[in-house]
PDB file of N, CA and C in Angstrom:
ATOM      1  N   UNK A   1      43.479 -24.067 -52.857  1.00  0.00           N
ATOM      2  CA  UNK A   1      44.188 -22.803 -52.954  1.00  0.00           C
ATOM      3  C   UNK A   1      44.518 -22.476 -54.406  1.00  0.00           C
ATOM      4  N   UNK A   2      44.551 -23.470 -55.383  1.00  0.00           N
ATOM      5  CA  UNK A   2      44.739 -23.190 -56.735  1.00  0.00           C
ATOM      6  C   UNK A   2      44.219 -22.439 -57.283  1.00  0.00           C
ATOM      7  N   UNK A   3      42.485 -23.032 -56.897  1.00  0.00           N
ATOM      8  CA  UNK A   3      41.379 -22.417 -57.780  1.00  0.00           C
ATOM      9  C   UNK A   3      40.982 -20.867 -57.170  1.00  0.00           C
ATOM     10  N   UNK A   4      41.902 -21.121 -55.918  1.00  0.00           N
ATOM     11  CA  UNK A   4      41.433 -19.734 -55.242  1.00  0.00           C
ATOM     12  C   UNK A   4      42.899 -18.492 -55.913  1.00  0.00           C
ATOM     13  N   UNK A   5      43.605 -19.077 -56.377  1.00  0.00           N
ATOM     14  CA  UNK A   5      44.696 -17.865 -56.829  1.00  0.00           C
ATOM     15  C   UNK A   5      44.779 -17.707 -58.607  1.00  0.00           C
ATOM     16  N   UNK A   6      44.110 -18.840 -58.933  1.00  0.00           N
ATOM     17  CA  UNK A   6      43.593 -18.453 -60.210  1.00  0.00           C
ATOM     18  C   UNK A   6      42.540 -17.552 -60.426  1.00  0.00           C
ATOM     19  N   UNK A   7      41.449 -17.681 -59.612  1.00  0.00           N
ATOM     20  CA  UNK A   7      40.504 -16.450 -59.575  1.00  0.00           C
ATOM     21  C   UNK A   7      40.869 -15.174 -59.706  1.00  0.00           C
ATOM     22  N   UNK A   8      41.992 -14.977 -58.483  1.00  0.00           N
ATOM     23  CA  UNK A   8      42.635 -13.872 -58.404  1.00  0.00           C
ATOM     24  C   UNK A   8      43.717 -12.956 -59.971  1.00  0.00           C
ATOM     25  N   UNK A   9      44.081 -14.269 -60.098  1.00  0.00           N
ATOM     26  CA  UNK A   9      44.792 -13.802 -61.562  1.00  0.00           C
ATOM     27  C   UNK A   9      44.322 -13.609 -62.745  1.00  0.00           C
ATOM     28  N   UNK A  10      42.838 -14.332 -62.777  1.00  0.00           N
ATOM     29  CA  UNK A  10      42.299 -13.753 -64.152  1.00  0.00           C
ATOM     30  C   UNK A  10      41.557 -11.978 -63.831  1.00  0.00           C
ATOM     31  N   UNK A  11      41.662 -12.086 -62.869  1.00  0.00           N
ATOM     32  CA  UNK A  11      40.866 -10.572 -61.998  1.00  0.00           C
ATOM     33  C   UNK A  11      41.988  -9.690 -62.296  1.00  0.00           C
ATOM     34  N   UNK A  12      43.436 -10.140 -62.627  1.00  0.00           N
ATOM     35  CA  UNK A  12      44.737  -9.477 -62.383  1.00  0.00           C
ATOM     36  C   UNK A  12      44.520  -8.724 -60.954  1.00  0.00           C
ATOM     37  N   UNK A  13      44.228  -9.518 -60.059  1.00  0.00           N
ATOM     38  CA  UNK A  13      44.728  -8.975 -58.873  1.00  0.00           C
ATOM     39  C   UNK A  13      45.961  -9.928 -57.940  1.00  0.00           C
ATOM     40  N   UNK A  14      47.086  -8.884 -57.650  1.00  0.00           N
ATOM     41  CA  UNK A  14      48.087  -9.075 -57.023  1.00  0.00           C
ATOM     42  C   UNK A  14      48.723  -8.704 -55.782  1.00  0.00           C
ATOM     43  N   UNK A  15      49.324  -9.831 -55.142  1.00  0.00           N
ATOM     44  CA  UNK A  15      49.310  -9.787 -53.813  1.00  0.00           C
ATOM     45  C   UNK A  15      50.379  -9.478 -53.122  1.00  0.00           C
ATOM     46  N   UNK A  16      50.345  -8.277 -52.210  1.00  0.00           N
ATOM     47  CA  UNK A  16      51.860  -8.268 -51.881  1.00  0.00           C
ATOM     48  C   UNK A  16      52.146  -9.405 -50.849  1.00  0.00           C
ATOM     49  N   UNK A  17      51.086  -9.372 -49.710  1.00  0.00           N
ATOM     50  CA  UNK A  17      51.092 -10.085 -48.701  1.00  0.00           C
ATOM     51  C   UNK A  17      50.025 -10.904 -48.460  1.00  0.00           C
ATOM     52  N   UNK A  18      50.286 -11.973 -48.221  1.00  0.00           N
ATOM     53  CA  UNK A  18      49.116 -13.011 -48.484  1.00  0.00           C
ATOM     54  C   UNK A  18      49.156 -13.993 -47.122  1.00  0.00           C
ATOM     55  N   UNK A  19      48.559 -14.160 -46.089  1.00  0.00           N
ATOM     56  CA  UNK A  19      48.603 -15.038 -44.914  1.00  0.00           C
ATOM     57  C   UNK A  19      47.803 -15.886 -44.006  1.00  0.00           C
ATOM     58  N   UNK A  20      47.556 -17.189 -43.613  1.00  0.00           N
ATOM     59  CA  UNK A  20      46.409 -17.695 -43.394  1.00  0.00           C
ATOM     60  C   UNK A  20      46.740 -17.585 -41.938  1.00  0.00           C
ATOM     61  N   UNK A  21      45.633 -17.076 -41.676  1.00  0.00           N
ATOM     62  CA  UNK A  21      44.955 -17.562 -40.334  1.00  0.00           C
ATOM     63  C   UNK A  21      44.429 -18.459 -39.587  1.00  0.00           C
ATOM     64  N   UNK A  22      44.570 -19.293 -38.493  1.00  0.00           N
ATOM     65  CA  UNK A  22      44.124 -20.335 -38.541  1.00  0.00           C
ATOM     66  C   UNK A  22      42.945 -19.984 -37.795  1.00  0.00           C
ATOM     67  N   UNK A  23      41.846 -20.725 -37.665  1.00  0.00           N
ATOM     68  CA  UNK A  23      40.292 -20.707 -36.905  1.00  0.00           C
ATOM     69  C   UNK A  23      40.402 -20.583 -35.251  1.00  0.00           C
ATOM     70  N   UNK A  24      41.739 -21.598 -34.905  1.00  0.00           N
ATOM     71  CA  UNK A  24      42.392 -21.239 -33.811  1.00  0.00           C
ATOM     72  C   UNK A  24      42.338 -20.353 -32.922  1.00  0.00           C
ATOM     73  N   UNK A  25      43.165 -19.721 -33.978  1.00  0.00           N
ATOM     74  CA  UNK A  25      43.555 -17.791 -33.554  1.00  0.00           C
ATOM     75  C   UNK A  25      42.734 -17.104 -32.965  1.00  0.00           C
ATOM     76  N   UNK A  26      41.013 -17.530 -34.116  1.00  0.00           N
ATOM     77  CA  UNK A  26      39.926 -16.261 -33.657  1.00  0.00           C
ATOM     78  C   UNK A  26      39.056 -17.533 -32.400  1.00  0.00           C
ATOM     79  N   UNK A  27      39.546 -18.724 -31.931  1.00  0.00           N
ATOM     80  CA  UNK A  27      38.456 -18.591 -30.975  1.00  0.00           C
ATOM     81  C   UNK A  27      37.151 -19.853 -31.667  1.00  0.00           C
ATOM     82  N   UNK A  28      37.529 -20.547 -32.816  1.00  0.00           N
ATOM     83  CA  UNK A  28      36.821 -21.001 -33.871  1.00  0.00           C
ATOM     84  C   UNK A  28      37.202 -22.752 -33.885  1.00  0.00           C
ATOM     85  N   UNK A  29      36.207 -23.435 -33.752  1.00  0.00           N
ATOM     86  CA  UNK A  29      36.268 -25.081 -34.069  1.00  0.00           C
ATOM     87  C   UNK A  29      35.839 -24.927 -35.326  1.00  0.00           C
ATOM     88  N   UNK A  30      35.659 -24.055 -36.410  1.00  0.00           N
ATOM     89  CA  UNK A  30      34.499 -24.169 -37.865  1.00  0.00           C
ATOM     90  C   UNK A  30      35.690 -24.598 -38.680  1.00  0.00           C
ATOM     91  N   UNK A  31      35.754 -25.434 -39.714  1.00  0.00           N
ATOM     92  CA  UNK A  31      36.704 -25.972 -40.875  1.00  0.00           C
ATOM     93  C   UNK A  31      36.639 -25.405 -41.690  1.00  0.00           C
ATOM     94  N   UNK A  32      37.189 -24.249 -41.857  1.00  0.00           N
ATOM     95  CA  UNK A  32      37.670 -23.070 -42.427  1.00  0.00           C
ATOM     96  C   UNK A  32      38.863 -22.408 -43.107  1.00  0.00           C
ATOM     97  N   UNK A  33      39.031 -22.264 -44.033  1.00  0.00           N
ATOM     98  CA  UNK A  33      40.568 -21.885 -44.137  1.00  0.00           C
ATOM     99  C   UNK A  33      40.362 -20.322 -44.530  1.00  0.00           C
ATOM    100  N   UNK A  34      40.926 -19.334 -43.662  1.00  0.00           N
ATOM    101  CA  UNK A  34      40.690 -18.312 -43.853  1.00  0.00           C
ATOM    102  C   UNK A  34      42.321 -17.129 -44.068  1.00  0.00           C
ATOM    103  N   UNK A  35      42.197 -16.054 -45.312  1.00  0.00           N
ATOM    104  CA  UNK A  35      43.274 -15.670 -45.468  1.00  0.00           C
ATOM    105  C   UNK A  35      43.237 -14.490 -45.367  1.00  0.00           C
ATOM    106  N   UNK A  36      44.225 -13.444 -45.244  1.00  0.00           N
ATOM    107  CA  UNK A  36      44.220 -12.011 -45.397  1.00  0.00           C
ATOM    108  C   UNK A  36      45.327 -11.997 -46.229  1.00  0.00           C
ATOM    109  N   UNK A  37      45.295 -10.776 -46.923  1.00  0.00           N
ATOM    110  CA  UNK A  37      46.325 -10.163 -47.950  1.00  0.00           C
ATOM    111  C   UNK A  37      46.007  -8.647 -48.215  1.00  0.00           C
ATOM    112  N   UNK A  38      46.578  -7.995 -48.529  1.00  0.00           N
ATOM    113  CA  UNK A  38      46.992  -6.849 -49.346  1.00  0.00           C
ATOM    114  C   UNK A  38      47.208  -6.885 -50.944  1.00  0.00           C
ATOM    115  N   UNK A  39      46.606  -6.307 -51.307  1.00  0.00           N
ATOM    116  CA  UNK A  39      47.260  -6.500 -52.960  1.00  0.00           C
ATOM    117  C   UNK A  39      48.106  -5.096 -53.116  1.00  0.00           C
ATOM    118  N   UNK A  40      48.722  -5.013 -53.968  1.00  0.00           N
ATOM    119  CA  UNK A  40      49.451  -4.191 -55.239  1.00  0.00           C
ATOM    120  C   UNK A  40      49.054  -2.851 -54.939  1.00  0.00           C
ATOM    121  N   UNK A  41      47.660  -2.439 -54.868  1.00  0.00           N
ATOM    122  CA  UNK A  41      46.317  -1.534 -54.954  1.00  0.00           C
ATOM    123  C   UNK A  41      46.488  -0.955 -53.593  1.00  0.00           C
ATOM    124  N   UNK A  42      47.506  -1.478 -52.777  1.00  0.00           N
ATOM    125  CA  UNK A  42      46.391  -0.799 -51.145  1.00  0.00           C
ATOM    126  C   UNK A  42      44.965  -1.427 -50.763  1.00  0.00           C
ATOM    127  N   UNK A  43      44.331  -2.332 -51.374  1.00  0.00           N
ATOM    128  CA  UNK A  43      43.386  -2.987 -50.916  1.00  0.00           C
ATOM    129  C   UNK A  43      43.333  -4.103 -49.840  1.00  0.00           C
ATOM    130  N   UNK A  44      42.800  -4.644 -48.641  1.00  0.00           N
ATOM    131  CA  UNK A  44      43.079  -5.693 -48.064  1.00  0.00           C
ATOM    132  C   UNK A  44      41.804  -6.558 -48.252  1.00  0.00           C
ATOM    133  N   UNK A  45      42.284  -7.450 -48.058  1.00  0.00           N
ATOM    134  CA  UNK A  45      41.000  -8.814 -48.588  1.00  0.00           C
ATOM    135  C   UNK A  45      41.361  -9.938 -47.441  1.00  0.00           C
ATOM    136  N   UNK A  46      39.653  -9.702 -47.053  1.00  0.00           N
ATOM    137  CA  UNK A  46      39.579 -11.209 -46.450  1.00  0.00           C
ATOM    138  C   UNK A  46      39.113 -12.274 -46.973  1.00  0.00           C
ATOM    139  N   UNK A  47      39.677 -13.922 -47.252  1.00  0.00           N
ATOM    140  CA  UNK A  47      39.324 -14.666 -48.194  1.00  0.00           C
ATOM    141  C   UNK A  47      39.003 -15.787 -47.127  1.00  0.00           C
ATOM    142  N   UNK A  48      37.387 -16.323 -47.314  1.00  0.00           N
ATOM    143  CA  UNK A  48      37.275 -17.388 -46.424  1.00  0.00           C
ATOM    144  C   UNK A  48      37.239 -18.609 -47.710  1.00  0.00           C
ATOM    145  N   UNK A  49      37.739 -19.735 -47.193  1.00  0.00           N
ATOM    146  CA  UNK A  49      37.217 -21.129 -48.130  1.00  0.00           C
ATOM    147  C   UNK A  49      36.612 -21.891 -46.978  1.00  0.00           C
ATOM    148  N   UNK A  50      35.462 -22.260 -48.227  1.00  0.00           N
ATOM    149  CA  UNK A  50      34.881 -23.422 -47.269  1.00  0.00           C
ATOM    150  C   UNK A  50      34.217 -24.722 -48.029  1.00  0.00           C
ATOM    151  N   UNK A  51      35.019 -25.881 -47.583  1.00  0.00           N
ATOM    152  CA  UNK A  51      34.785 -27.159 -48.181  1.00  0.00           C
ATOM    153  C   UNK A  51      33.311 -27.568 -47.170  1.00  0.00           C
ATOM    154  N   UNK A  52      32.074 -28.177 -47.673  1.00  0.00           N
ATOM    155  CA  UNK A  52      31.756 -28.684 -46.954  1.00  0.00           C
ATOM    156  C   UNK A  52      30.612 -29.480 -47.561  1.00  0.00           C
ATOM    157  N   UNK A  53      29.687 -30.559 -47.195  1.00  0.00           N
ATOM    158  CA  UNK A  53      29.017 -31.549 -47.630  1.00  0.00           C
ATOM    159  C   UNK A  53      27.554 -31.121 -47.836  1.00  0.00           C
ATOM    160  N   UNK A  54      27.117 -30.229 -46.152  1.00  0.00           N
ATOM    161  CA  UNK A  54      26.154 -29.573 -46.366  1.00  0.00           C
ATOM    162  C   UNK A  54      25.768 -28.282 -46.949  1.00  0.00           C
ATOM    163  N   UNK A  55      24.546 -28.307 -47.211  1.00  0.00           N
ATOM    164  CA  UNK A  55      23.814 -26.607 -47.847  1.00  0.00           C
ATOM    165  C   UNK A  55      24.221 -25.829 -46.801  1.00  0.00           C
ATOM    166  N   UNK A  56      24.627 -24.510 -47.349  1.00  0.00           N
ATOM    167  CA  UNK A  56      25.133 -22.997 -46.455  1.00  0.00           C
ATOM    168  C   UNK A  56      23.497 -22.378 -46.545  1.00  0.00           C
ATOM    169  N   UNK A  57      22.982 -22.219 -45.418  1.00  0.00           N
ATOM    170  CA  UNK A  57      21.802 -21.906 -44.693  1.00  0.00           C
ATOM    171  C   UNK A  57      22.329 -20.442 -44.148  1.00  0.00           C
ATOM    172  N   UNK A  58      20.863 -19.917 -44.117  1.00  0.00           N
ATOM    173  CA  UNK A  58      21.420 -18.556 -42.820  1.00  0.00           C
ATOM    174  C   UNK A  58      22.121 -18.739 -42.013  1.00  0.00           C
ATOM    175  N   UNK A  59      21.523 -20.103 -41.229  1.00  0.00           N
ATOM    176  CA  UNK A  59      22.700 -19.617 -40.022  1.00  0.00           C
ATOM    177  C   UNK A  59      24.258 -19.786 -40.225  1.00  0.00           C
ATOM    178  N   UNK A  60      24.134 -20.286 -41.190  1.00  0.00           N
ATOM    179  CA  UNK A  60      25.737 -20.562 -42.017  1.00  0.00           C
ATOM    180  C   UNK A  60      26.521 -18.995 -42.066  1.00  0.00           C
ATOM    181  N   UNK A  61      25.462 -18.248 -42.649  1.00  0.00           N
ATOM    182  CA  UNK A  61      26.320 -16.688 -42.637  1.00  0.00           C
ATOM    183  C   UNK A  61      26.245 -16.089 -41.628  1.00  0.00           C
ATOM    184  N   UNK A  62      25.379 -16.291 -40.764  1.00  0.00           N
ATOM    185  CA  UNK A  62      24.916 -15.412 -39.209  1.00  0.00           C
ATOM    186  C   UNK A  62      26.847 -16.117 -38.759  1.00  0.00           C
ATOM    187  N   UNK A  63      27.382 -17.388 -38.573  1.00  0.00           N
ATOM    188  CA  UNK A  63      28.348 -17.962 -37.928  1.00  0.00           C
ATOM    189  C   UNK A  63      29.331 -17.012 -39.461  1.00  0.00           C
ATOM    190  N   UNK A  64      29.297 -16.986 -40.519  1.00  0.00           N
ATOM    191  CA  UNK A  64      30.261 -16.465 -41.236  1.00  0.00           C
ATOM    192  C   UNK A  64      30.954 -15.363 -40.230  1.00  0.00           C
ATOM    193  N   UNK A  65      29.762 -14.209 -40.825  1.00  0.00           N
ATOM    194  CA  UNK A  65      29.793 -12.625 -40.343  1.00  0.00           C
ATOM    195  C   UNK A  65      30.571 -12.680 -39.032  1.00  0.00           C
ATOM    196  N   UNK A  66      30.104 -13.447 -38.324  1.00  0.00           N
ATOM    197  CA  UNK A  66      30.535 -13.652 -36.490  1.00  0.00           C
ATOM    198  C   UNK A  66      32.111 -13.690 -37.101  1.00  0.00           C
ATOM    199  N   UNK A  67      32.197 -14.388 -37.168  1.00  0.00           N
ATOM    200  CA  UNK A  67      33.856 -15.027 -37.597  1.00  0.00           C
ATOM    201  C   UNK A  67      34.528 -13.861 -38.360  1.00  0.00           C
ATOM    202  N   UNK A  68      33.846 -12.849 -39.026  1.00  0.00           N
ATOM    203  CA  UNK A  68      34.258 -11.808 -39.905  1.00  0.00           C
ATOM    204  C   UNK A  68      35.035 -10.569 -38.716  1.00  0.00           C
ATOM    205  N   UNK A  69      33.904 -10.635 -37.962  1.00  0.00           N
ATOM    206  CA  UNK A  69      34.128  -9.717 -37.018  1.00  0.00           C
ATOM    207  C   UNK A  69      35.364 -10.134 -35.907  1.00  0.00           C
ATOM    208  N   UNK A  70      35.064 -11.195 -35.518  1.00  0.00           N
ATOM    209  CA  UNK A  70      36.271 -11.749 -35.191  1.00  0.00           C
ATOM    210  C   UNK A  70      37.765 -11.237 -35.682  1.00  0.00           C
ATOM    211  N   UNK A  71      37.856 -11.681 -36.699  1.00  0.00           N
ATOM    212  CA  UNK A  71      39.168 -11.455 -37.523  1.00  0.00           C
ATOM    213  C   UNK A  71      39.028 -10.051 -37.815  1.00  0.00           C
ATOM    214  N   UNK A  72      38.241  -8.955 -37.764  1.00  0.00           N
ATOM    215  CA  UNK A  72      38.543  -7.628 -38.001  1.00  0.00           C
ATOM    216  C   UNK A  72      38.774  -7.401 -36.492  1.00  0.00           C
ATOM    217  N   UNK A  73      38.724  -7.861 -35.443  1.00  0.00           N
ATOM    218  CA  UNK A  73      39.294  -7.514 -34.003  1.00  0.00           C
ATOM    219  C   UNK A  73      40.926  -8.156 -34.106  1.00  0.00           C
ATOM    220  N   UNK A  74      40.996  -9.739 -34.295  1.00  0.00           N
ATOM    221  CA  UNK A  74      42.268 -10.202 -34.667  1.00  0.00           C
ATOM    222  C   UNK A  74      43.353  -9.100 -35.075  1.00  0.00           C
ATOM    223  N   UNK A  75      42.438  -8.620 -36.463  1.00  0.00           N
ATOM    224  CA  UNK A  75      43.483  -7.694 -37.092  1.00  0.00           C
ATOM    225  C   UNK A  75      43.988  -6.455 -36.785  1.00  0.00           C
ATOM    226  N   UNK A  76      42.833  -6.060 -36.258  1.00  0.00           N
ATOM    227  CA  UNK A  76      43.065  -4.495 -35.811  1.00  0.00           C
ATOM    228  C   UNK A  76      42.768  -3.680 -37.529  1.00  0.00           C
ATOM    229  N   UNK A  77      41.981  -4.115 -38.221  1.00  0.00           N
ATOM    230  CA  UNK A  77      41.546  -3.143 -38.925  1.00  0.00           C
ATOM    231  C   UNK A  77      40.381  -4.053 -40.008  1.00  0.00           C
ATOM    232  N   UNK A  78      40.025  -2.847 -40.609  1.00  0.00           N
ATOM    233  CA  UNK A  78      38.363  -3.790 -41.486  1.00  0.00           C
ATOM    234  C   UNK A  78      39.155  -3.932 -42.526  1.00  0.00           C
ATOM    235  N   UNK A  79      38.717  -4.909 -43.574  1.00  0.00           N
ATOM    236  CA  UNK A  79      39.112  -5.371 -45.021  1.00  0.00           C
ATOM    237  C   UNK A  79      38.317  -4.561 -46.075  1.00  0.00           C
ATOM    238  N   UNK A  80      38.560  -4.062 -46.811  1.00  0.00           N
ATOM    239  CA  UNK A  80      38.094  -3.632 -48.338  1.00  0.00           C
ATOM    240  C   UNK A  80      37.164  -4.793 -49.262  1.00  0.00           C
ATOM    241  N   UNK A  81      37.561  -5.687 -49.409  1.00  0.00           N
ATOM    242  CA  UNK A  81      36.756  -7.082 -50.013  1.00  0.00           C
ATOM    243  C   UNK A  81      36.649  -8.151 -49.241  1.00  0.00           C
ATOM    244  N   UNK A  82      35.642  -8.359 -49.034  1.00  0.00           N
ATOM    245  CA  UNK A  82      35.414  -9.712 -48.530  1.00  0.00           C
ATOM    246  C   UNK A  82      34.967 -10.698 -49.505  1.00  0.00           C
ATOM    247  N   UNK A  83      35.345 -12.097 -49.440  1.00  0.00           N
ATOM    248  CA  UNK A  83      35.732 -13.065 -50.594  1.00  0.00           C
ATOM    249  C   UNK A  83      35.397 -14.153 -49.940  1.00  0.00           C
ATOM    250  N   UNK A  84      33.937 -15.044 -50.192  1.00  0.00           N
ATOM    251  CA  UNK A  84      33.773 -16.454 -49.910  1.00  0.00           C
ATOM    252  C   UNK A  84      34.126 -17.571 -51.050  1.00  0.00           C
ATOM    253  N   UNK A  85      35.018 -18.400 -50.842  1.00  0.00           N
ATOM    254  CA  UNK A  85      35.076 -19.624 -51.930  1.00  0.00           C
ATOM    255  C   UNK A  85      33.867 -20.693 -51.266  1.00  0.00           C
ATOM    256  N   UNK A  86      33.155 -21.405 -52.281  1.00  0.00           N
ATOM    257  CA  UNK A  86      32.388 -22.366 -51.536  1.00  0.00           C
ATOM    258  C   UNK A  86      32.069 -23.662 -52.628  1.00  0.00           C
ATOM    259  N   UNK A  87      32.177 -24.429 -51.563  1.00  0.00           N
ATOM    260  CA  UNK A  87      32.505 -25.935 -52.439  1.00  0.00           C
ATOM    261  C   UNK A  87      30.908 -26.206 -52.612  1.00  0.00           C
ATOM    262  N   UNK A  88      30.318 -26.151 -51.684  1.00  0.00           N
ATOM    263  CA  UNK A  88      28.938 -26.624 -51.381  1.00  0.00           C
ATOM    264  C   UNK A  88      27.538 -25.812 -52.197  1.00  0.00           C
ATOM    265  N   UNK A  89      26.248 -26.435 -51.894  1.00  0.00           N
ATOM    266  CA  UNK A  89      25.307 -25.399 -52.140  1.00  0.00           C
ATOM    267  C   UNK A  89      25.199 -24.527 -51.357  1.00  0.00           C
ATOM    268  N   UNK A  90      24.358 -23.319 -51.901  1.00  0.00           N
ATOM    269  CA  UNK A  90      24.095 -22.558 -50.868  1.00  0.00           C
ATOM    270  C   UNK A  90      22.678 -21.997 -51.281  1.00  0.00           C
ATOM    271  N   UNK A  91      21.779 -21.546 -50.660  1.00  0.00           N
ATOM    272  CA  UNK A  91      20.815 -21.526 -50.377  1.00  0.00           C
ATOM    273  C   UNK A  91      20.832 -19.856 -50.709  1.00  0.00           C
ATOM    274  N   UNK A  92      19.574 -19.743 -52.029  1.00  0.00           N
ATOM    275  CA  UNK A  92      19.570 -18.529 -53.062  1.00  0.00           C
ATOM    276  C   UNK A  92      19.121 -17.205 -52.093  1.00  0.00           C
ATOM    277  N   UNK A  93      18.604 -17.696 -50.680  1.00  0.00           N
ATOM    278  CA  UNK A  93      18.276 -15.915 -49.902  1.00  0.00           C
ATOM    279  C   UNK A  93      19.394 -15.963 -49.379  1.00  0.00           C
ATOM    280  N   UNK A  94      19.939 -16.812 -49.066  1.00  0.00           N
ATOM    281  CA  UNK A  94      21.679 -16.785 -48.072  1.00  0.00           C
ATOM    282  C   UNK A  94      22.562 -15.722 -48.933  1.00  0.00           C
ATOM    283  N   UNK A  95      22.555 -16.446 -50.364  1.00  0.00           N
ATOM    284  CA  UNK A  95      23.343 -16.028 -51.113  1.00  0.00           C
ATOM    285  C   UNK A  95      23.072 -14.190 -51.653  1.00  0.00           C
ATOM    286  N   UNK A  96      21.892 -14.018 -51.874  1.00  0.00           N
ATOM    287  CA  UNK A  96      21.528 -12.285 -51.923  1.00  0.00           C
ATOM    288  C   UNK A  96      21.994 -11.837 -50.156  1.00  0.00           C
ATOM    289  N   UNK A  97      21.127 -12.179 -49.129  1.00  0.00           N
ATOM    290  CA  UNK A  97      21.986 -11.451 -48.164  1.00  0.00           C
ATOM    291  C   UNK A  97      23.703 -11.236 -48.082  1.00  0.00           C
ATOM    292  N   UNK A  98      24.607 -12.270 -48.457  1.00  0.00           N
ATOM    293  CA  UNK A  98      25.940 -12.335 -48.587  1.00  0.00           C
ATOM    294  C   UNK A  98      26.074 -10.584 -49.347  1.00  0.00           C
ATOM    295  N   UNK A  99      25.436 -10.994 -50.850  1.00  0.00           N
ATOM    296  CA  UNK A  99      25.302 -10.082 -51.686  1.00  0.00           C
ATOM    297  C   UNK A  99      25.421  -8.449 -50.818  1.00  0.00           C
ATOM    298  N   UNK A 100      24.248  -8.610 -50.482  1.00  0.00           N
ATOM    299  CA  UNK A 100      23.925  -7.024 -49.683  1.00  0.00           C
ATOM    300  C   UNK A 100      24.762  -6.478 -48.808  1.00  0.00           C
ATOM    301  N   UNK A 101      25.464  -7.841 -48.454  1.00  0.00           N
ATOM    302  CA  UNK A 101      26.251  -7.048 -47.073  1.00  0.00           C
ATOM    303  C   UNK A 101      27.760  -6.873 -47.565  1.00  0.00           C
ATOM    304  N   UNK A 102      27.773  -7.034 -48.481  1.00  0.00           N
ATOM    305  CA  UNK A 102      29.251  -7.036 -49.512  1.00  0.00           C
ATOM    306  C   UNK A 102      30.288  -7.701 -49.637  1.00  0.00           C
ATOM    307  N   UNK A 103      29.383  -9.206 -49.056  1.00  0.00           N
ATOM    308  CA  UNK A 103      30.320 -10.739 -49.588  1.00  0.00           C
ATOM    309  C   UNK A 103      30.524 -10.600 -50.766  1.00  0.00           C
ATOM    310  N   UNK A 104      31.949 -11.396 -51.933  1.00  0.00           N
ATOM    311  CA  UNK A 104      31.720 -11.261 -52.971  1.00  0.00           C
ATOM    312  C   UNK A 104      31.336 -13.190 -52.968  1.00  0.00           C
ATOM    313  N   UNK A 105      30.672 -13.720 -53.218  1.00  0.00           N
ATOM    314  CA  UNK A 105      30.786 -15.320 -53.746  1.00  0.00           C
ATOM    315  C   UNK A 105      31.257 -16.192 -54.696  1.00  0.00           C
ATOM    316  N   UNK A 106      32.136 -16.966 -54.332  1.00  0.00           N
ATOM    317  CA  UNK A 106      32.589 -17.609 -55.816  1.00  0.00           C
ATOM    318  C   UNK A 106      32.029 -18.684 -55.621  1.00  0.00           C
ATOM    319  N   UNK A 107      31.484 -19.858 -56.215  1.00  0.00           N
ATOM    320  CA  UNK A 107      31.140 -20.818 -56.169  1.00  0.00           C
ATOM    321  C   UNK A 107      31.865 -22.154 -57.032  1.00  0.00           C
ATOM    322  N   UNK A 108      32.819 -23.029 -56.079  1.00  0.00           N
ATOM    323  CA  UNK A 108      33.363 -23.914 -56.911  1.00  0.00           C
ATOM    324  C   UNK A 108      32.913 -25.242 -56.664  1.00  0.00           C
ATOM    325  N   UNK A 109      32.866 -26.076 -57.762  1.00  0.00           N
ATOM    326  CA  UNK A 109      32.419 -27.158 -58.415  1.00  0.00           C
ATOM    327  C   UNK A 109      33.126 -28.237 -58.560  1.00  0.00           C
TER     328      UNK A 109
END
């Protein structure tokens, strides 16, 4: 969560409301830590992290997106940014589709 609110602060983006969701909630066994917030802006952001050992494959985002949609039913409304943290590799067509569909990716190390 460090590296994930430092991101945010060199971006100077600020949060009014910031809250995790658990995988629980939406229906989800995936090891996930997933957040919603509001910033400052009127913007809402969904922030997924994901620690994991293996390469993020398609079907890695086909199960993302699922889970996206999920939590925009959870919420009762769509997010403005969507925000993957990822510990792992990920696999360079995974990563342009993310792209296209208006994941933003951070990749941590």
């Amino acid at each position: 969560m460090k590296d994930t609110s430092q991101y945010f602060a060199k971006k100077n983006i600020l949060f009014k409301e910031l809250k995790e969701i658990l995988p629980k909630e939406l229906n989800s066994k995936k090891k996930i830590r997933i957040f919603v917030g509001s910033s400052t802006d009127l913007k809402f952001y969904a922030i997924f992290v994901l620690a994991s050992k293996s390469r993020f494959i398609k079907k890695s985002s086909d199960e993302l997106e699922n889970l996206y949609n999920l939590l925009v039913n959870h919420q009762s409304h769509n997010f403005k940014v969507k925000t993957l943290f990822i510990q792992s590799e990920i696999c360079s067509k995974t990563k342009q589709h993310l792209k296209d569909t208006g994941w933003t990716i951070v990749e941590q190390k």
